[in-house]
Each structure stands twice: as structure tokens, then as C-alpha cells.
PDB file of N, CA and C in Angstrom:
ATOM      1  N   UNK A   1       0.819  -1.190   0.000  1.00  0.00           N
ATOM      2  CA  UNK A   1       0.000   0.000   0.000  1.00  0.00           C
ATOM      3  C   UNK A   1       0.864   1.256   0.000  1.00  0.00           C
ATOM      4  N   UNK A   2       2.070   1.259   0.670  1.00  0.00           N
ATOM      5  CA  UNK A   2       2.823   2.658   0.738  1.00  0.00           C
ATOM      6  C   UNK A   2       3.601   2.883  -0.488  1.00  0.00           C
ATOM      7  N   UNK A   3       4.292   1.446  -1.638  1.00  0.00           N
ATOM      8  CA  UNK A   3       4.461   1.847  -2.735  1.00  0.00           C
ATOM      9  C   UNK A   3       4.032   2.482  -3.108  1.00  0.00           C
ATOM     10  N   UNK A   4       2.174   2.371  -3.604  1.00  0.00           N
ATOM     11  CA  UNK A   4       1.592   2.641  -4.710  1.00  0.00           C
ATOM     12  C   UNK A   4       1.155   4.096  -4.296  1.00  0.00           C
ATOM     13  N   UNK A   5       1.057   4.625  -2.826  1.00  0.00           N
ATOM     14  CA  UNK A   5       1.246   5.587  -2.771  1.00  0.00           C
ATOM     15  C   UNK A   5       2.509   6.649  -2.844  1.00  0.00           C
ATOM     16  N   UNK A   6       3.324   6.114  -2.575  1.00  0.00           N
ATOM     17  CA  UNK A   6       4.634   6.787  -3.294  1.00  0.00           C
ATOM     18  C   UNK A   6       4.921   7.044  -4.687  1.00  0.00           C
ATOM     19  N   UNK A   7       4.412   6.147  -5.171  1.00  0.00           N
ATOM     20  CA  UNK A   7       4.500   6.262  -6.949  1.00  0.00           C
ATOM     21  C   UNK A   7       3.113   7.090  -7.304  1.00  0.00           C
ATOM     22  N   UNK A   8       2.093   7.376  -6.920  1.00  0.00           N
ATOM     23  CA  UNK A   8       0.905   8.170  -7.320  1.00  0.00           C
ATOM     24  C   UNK A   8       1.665   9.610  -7.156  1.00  0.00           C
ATOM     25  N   UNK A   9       2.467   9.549  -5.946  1.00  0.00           N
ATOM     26  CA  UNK A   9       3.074  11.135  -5.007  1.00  0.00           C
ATOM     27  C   UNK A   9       3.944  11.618  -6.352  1.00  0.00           C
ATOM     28  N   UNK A  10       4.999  10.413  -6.852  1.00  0.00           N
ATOM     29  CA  UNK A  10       5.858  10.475  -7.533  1.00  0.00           C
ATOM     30  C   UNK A  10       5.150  11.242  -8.957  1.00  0.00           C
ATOM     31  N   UNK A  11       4.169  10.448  -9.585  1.00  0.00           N
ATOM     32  CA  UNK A  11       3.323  11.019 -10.881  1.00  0.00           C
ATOM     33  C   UNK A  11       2.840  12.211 -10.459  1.00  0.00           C
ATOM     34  N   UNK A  12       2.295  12.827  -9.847  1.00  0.00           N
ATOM     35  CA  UNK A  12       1.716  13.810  -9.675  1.00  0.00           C
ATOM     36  C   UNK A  12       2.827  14.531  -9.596  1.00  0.00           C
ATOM     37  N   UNK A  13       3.825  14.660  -8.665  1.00  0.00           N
ATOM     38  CA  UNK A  13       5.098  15.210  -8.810  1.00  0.00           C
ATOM     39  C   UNK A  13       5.272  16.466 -10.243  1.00  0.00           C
ATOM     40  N   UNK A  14       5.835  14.926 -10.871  1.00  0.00           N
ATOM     41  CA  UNK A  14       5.999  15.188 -12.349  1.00  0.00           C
ATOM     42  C   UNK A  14       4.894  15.612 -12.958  1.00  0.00           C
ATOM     43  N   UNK A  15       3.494  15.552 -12.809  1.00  0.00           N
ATOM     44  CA  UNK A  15       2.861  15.860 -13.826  1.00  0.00           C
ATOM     45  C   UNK A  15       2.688  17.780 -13.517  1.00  0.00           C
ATOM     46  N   UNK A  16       2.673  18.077 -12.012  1.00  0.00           N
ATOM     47  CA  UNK A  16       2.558  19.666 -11.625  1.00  0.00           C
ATOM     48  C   UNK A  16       3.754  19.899 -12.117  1.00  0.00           C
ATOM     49  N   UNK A  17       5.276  19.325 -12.230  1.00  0.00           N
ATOM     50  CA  UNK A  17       6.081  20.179 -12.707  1.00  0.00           C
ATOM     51  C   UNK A  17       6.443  20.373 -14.374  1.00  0.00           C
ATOM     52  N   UNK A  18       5.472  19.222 -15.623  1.00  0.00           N
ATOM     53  CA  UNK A  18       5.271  19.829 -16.681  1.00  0.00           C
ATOM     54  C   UNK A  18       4.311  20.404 -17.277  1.00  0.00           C
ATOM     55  N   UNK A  19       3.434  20.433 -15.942  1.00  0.00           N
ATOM     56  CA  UNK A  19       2.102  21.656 -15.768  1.00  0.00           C
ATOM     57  C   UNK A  19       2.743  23.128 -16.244  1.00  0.00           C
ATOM     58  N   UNK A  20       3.808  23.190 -15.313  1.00  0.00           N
ATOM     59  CA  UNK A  20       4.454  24.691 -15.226  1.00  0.00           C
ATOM     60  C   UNK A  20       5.999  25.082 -15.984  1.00  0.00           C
ATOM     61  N   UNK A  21       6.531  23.866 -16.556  1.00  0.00           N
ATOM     62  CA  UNK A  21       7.676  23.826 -16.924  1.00  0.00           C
ATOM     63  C   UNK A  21       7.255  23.516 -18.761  1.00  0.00           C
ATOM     64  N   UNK A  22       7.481  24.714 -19.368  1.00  0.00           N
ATOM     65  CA  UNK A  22       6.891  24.507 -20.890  1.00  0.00           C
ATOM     66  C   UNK A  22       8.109  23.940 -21.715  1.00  0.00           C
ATOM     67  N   UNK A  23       9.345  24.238 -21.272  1.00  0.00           N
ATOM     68  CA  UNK A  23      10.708  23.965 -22.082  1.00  0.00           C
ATOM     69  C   UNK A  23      10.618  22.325 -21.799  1.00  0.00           C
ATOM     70  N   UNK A  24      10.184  21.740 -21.030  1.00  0.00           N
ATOM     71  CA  UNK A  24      10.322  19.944 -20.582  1.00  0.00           C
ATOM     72  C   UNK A  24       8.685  19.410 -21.015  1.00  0.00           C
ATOM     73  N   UNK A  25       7.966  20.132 -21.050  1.00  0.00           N
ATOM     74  CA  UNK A  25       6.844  19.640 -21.913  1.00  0.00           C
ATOM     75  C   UNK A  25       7.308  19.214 -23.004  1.00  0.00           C
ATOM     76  N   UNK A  26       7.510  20.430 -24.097  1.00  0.00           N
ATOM     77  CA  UNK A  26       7.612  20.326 -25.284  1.00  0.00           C
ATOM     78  C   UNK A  26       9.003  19.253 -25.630  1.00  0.00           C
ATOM     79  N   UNK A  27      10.143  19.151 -24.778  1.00  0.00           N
ATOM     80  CA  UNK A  27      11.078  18.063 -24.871  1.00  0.00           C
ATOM     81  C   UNK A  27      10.624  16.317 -24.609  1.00  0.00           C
ATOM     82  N   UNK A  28       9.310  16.374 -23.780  1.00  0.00           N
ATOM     83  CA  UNK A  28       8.760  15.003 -23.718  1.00  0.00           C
ATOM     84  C   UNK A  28       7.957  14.986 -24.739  1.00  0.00           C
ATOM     85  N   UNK A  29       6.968  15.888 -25.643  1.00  0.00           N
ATOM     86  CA  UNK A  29       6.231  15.308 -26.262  1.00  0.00           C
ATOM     87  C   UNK A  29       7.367  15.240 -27.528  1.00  0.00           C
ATOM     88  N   UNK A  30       8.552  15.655 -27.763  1.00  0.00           N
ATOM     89  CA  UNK A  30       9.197  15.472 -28.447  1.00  0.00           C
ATOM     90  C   UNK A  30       9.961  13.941 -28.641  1.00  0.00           C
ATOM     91  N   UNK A  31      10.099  13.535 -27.682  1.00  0.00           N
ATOM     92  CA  UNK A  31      10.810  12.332 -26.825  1.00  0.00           C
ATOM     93  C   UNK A  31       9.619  11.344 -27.261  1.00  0.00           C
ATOM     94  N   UNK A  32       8.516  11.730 -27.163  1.00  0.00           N
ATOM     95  CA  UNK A  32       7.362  10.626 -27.609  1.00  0.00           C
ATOM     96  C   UNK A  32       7.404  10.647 -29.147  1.00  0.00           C
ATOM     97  N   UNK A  33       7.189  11.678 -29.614  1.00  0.00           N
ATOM     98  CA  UNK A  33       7.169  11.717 -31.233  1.00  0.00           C
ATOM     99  C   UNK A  33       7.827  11.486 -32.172  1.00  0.00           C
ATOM    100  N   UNK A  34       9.334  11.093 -31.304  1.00  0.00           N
ATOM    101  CA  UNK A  34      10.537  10.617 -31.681  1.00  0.00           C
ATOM    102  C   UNK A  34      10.147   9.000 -31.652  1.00  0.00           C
ATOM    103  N   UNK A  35       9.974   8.381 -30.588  1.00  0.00           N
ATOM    104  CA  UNK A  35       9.858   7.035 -29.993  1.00  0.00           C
ATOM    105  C   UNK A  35       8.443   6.269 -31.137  1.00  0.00           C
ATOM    106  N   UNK A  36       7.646   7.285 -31.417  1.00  0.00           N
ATOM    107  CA  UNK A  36       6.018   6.801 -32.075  1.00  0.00           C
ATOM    108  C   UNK A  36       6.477   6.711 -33.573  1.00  0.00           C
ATOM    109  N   UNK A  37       7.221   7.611 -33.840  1.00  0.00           N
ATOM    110  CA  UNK A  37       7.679   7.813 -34.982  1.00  0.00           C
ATOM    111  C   UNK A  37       8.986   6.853 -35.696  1.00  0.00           C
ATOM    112  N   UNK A  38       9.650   6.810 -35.042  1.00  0.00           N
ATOM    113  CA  UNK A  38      10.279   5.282 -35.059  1.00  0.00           C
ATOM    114  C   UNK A  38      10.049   3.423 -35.123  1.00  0.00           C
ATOM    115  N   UNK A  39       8.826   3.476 -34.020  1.00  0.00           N
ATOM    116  CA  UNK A  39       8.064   2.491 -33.691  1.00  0.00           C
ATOM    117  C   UNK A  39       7.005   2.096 -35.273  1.00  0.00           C
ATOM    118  N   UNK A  40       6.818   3.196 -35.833  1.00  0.00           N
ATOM    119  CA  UNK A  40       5.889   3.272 -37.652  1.00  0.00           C
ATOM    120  C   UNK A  40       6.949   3.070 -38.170  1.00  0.00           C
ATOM    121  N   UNK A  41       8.314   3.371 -38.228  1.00  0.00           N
ATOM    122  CA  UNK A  41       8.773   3.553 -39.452  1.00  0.00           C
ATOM    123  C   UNK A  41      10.274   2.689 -39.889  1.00  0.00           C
ATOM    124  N   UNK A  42      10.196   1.923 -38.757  1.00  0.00           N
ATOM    125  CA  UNK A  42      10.986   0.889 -38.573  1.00  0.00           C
ATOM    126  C   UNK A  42      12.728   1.490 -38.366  1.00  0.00           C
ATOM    127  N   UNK A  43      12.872   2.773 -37.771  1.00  0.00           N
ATOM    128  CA  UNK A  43      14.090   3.220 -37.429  1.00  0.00           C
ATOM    129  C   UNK A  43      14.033   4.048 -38.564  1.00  0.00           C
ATOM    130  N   UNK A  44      13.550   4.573 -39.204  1.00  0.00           N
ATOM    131  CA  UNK A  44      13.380   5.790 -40.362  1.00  0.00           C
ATOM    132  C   UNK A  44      13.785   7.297 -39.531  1.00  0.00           C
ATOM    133  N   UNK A  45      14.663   7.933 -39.845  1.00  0.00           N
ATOM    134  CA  UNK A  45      14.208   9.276 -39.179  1.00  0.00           C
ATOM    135  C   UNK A  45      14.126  10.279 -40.133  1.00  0.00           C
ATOM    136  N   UNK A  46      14.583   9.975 -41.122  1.00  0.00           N
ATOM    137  CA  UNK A  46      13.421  11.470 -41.991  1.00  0.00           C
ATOM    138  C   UNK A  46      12.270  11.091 -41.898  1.00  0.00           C
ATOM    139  N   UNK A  47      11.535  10.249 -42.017  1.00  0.00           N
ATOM    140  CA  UNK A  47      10.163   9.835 -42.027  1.00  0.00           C
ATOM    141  C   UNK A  47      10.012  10.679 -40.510  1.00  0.00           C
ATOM    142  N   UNK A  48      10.581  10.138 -39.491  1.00  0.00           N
ATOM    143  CA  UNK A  48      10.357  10.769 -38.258  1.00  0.00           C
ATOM    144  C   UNK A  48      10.340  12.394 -37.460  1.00  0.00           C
ATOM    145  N   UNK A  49      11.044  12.816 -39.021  1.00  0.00           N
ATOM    146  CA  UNK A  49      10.648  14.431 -38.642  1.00  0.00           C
ATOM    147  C   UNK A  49      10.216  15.074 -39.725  1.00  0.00           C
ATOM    148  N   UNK A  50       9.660  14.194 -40.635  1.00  0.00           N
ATOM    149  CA  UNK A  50       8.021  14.775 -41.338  1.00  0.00           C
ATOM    150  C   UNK A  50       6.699  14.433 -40.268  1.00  0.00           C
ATOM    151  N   UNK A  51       7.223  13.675 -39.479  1.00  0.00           N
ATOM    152  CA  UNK A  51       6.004  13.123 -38.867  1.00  0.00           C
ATOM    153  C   UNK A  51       5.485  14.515 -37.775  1.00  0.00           C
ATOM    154  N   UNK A  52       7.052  14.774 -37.078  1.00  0.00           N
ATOM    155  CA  UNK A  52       6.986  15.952 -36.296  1.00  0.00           C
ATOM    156  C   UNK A  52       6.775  17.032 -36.070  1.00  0.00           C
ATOM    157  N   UNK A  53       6.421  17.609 -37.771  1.00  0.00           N
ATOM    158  CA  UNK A  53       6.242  18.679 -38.654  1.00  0.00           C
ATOM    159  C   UNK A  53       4.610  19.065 -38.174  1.00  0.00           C
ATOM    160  N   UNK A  54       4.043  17.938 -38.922  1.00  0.00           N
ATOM    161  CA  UNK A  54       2.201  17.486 -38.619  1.00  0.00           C
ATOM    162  C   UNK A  54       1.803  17.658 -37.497  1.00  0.00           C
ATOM    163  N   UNK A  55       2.987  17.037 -36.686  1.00  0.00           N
ATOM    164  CA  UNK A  55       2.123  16.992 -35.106  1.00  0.00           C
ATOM    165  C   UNK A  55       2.297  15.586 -34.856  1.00  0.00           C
ATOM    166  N   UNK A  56       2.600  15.180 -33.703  1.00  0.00           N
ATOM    167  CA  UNK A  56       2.407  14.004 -33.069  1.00  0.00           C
ATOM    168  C   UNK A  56       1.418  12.758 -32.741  1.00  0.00           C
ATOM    169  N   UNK A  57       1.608  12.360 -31.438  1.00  0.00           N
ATOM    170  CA  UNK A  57       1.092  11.593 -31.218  1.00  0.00           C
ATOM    171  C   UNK A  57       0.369  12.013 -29.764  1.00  0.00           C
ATOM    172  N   UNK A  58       1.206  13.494 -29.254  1.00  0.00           N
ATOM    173  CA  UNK A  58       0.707  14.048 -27.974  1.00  0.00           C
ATOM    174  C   UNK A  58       0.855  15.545 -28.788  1.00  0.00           C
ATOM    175  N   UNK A  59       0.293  15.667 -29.101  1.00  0.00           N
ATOM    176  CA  UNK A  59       0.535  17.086 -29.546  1.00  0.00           C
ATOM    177  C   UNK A  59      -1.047  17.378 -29.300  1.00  0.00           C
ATOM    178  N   UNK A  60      -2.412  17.203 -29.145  1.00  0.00           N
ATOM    179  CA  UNK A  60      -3.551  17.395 -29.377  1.00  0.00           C
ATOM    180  C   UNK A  60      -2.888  17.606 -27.368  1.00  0.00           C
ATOM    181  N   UNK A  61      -2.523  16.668 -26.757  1.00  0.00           N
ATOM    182  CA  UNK A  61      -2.452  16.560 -25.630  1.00  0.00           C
ATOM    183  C   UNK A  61      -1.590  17.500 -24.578  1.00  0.00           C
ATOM    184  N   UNK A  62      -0.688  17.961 -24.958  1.00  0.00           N
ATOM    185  CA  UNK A  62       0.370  18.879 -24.819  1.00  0.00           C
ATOM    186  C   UNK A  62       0.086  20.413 -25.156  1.00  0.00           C
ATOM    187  N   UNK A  63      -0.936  20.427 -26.016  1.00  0.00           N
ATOM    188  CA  UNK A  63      -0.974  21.748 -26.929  1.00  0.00           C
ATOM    189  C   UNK A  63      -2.009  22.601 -25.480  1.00  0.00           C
TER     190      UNK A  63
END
């Protein structure tokens, strides 16, 4: 029981500090759009930053 409350403490943590921190937002949804974009394109990375161009996979979410 005190894990799972430590790890809820832990997420929330992180989620108030890319609430307020816009430079580490935009570096995670980058970090995802990198990872989503790879995961389609079988290790492609021009494919992976046309993809990034469009918008992501958290970008509706982030924005």
C-alpha cells in the first residue's frame, strides 16, 4: 500500500512540474514523437521528422 502511494506522489510530482515547466513539456512530447515515430517507421528518421512537422502523437495533448 505505501508503494503505490509513493509512486501516485511520484506522478503527480511530475505531472505539476510539466504543468508549469513549458521547455520539458515540449522536450517530452518530443521524446514521444521521436519514440512513435520510429516504432511506424521501422528506425526511419526522416520519415520521423516529417512526422513531427504534422504533429504528433501528444501534440492534441500537450498543446
Amino acid at each position: 500500500m505505501n508503494r503505490n502511494k509513493m509512486m501516485m506522489t511520484a506522478l503527480g510530482l511530475g505531472a505539476a512540474y510539466l504543468m508549469r515547466n513549458k521547455e520539458s513539456r515540449d522536450k517530452l512530447k518530443g521524446q514521444f514523437n521521436d519514440f512513435a515515430g520510429t516504432a511506424k517507421t521501422g528506425g526511419n528518421r526522416q520519415a520521423t521528422a516529417s512526422n513531427n512537422k504534422k504533429g504528433g502523437m501528444l501534440t492534441n495533448f500537450f498543446s
